[in-house]
C-alpha atoms as a PDB file:
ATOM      1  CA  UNK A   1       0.221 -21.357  19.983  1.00  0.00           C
ATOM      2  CA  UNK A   2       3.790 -20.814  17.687  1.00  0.00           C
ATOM      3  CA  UNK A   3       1.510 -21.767  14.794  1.00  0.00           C
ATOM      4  CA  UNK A   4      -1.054 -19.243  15.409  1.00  0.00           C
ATOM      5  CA  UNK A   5       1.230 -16.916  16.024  1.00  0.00           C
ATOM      6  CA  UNK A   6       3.402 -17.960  12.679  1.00  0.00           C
ATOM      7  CA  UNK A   7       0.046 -17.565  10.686  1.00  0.00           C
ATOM      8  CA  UNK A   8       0.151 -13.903  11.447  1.00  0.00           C
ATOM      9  CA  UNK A   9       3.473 -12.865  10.324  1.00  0.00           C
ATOM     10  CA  UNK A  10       4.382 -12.194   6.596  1.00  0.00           C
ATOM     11  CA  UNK A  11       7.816 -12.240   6.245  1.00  0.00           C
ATOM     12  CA  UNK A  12       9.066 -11.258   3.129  1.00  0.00           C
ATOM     13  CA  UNK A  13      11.359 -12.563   1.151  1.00  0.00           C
ATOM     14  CA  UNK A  14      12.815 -12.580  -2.761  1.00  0.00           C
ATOM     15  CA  UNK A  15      11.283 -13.218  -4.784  1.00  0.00           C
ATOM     16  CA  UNK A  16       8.425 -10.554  -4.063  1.00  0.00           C
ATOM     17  CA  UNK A  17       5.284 -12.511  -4.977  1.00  0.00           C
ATOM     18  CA  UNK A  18       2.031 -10.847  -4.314  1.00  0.00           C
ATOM     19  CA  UNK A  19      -1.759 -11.116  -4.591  1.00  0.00           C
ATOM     20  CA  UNK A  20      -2.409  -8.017  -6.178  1.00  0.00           C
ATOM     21  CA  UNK A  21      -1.313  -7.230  -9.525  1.00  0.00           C
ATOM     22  CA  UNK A  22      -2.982  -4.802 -11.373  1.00  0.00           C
ATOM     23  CA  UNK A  23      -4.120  -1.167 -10.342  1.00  0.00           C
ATOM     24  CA  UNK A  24      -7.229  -2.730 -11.313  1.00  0.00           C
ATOM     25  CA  UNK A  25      -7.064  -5.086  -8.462  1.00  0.00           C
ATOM     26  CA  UNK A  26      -5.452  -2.821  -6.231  1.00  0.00           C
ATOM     27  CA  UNK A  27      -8.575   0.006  -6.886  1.00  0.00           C
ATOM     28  CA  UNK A  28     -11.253  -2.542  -5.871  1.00  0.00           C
ATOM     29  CA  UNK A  29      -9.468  -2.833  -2.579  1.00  0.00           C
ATOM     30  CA  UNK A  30      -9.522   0.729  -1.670  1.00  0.00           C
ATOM     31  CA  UNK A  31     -13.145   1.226  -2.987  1.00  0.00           C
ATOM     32  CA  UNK A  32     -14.439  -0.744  -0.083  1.00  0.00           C
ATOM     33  CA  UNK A  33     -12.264   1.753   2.285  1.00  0.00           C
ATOM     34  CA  UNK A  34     -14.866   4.386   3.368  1.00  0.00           C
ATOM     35  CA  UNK A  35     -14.283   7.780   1.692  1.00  0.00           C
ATOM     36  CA  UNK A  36     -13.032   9.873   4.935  1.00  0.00           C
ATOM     37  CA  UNK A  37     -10.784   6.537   5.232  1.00  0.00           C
ATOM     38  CA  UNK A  38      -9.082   6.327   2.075  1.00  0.00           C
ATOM     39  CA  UNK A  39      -6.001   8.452   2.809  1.00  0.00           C
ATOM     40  CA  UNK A  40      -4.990   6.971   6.002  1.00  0.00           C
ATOM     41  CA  UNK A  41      -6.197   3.710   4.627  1.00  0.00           C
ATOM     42  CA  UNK A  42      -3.298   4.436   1.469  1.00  0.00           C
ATOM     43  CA  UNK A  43      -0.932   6.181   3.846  1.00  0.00           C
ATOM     44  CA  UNK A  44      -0.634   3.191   6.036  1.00  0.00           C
ATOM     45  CA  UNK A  45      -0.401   0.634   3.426  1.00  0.00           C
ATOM     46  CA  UNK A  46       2.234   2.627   1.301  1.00  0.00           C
ATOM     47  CA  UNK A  47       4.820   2.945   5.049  1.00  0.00           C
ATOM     48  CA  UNK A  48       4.435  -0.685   5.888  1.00  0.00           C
ATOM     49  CA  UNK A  49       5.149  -1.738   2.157  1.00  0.00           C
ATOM     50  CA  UNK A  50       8.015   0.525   2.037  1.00  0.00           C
ATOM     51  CA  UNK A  51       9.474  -0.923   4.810  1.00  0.00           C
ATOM     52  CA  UNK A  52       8.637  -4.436   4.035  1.00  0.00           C
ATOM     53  CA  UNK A  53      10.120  -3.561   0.387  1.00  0.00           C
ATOM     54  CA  UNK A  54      13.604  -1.735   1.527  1.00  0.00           C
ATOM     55  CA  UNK A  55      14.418  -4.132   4.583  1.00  0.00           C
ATOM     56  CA  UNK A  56      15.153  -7.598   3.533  1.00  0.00           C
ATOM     57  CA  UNK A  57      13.519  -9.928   6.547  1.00  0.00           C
ATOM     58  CA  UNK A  58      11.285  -7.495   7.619  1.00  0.00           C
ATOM     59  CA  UNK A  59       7.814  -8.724   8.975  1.00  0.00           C
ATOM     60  CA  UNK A  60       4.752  -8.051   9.612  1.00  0.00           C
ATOM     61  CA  UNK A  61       2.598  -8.145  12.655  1.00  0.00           C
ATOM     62  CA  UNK A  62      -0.586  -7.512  10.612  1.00  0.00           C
ATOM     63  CA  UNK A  63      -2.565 -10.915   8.405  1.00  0.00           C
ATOM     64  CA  UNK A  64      -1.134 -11.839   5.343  1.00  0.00           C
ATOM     65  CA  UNK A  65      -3.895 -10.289   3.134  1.00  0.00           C
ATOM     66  CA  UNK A  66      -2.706  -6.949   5.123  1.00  0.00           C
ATOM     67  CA  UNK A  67       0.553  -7.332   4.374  1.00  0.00           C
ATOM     68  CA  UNK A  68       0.286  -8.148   0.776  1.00  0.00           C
ATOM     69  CA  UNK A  69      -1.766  -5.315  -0.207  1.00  0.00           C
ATOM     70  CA  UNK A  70       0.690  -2.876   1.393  1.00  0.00           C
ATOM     71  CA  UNK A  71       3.522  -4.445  -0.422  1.00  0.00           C
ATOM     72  CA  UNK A  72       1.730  -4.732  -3.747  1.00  0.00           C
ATOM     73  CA  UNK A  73       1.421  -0.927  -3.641  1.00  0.00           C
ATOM     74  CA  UNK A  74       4.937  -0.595  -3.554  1.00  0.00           C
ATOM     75  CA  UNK A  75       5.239  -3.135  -6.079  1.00  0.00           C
ATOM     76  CA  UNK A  76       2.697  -1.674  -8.564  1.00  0.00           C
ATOM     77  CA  UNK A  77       4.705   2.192  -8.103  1.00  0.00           C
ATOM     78  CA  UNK A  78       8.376   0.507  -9.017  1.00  0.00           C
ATOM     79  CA  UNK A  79       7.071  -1.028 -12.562  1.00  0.00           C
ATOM     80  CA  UNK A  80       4.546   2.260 -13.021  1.00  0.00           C
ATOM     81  CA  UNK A  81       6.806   4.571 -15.737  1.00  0.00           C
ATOM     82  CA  UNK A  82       4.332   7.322 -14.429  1.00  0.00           C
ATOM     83  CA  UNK A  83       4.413   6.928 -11.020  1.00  0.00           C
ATOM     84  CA  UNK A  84       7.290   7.227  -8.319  1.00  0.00           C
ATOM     85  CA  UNK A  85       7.902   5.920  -4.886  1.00  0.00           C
ATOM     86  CA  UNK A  86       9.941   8.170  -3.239  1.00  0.00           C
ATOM     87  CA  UNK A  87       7.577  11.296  -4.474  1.00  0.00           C
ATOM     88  CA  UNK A  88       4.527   9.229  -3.102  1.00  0.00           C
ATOM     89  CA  UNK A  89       6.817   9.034   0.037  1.00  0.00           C
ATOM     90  CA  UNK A  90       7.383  12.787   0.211  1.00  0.00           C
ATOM     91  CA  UNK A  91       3.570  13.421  -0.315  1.00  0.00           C
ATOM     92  CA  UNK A  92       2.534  11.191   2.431  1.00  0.00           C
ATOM     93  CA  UNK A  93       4.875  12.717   4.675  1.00  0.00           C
ATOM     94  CA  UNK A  94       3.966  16.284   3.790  1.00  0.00           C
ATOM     95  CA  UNK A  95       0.206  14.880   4.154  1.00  0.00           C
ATOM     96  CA  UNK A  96       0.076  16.460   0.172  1.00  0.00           C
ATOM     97  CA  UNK A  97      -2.383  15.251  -1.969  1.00  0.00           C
ATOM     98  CA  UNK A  98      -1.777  11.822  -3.625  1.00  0.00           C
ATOM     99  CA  UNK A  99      -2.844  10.422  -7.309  1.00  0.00           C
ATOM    100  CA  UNK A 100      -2.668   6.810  -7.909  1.00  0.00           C
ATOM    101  CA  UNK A 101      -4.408   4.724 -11.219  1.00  0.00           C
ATOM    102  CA  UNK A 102      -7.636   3.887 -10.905  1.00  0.00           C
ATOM    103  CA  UNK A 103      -7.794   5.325  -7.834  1.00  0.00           C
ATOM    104  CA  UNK A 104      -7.667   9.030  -8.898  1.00  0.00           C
ATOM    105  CA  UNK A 105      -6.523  12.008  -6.283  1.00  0.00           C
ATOM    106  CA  UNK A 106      -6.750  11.778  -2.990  1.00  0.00           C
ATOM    107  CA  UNK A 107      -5.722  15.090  -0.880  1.00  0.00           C
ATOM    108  CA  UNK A 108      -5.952  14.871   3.159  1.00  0.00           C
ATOM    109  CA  UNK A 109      -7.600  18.302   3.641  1.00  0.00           C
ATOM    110  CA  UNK A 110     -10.813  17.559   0.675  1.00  0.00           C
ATOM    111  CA  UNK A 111     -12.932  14.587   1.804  1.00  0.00           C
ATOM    112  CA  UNK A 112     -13.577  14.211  -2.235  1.00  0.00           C
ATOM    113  CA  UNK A 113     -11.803  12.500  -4.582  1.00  0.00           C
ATOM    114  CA  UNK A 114     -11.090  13.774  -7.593  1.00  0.00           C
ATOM    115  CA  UNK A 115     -11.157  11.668 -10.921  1.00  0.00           C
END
C-alpha cells in the first residue's frame, strides 16, 4: 500500500527536471483539453506549478504526468524573455485573459481562442 501510495506523489526537488520542454510540447498537451476546458485546464496547472516551483518539498497529490506538466509551465514562463510569471499569476487571479506560445489567447468570458 506505501508504494502505491509513493507512486502518486511528485515531490519536487532541485534540480527541476521535467518532461515537457518546449511550448511545442507543452501546446500538444492542451490541444487535447476540450475548448470550454482550456482555461481552467491552464489555470489549474499554472497554481499547482507555482506552488510546486516557490516551495521547496512541496508535493503533489495528483500522478506524476500531472504534476510535471503543471511545473513545466512554470518552467517554460521563467526562461520565456516574453513571457512573465507573476503577470500570468495576476491574470489568472483576475480571471483576465491569458496568451501563452503556441497556445495563443485564452480569455475566461470568450469560449474562442484567439491566434
Amino acid at each position: 500500500m506505501l508504494l502505491l501510495v509513493i507512486g502518486f506523489l511528485c515531490v519536487v526537488s532541485a534540480p527541476f527536471a521535467c518532461c515537457l520542454d518546449t511550448w511545442d510540447e507543452f501546446a500538444m498537451v492542451v490541444e487535447k483539453v476540450p475548448q470550454e476546458e482550456k482555461y481552467d485546464f491552464l489555470q489549474e496547472h499554472f497554481f499547482l506549478g507555482y506552488h510546486l516551483r516557490y516551495n521547496p518539498h512541496s508535493e503533489c497529490q495528483k500522478s506524476k504526468d500531472y504534476c510535471d506538466t503543471a511545473l513545466s509551465l512554470i518552467l517554460l514562463l521563467e526562461k520565456d524573455p516574453y513571457q512573465s510569471v507573476e503577470r500570468e499569476k495576476e491574470n489568472f487571479e483576475k480571471r483576465h485573459q491569458v496568451c501563452f506560445p503556441n497556445i495563443g489567447c485564452i480569455d475566461p468570458s470568450d469560449p474562442g481562442v484567439r491566434p
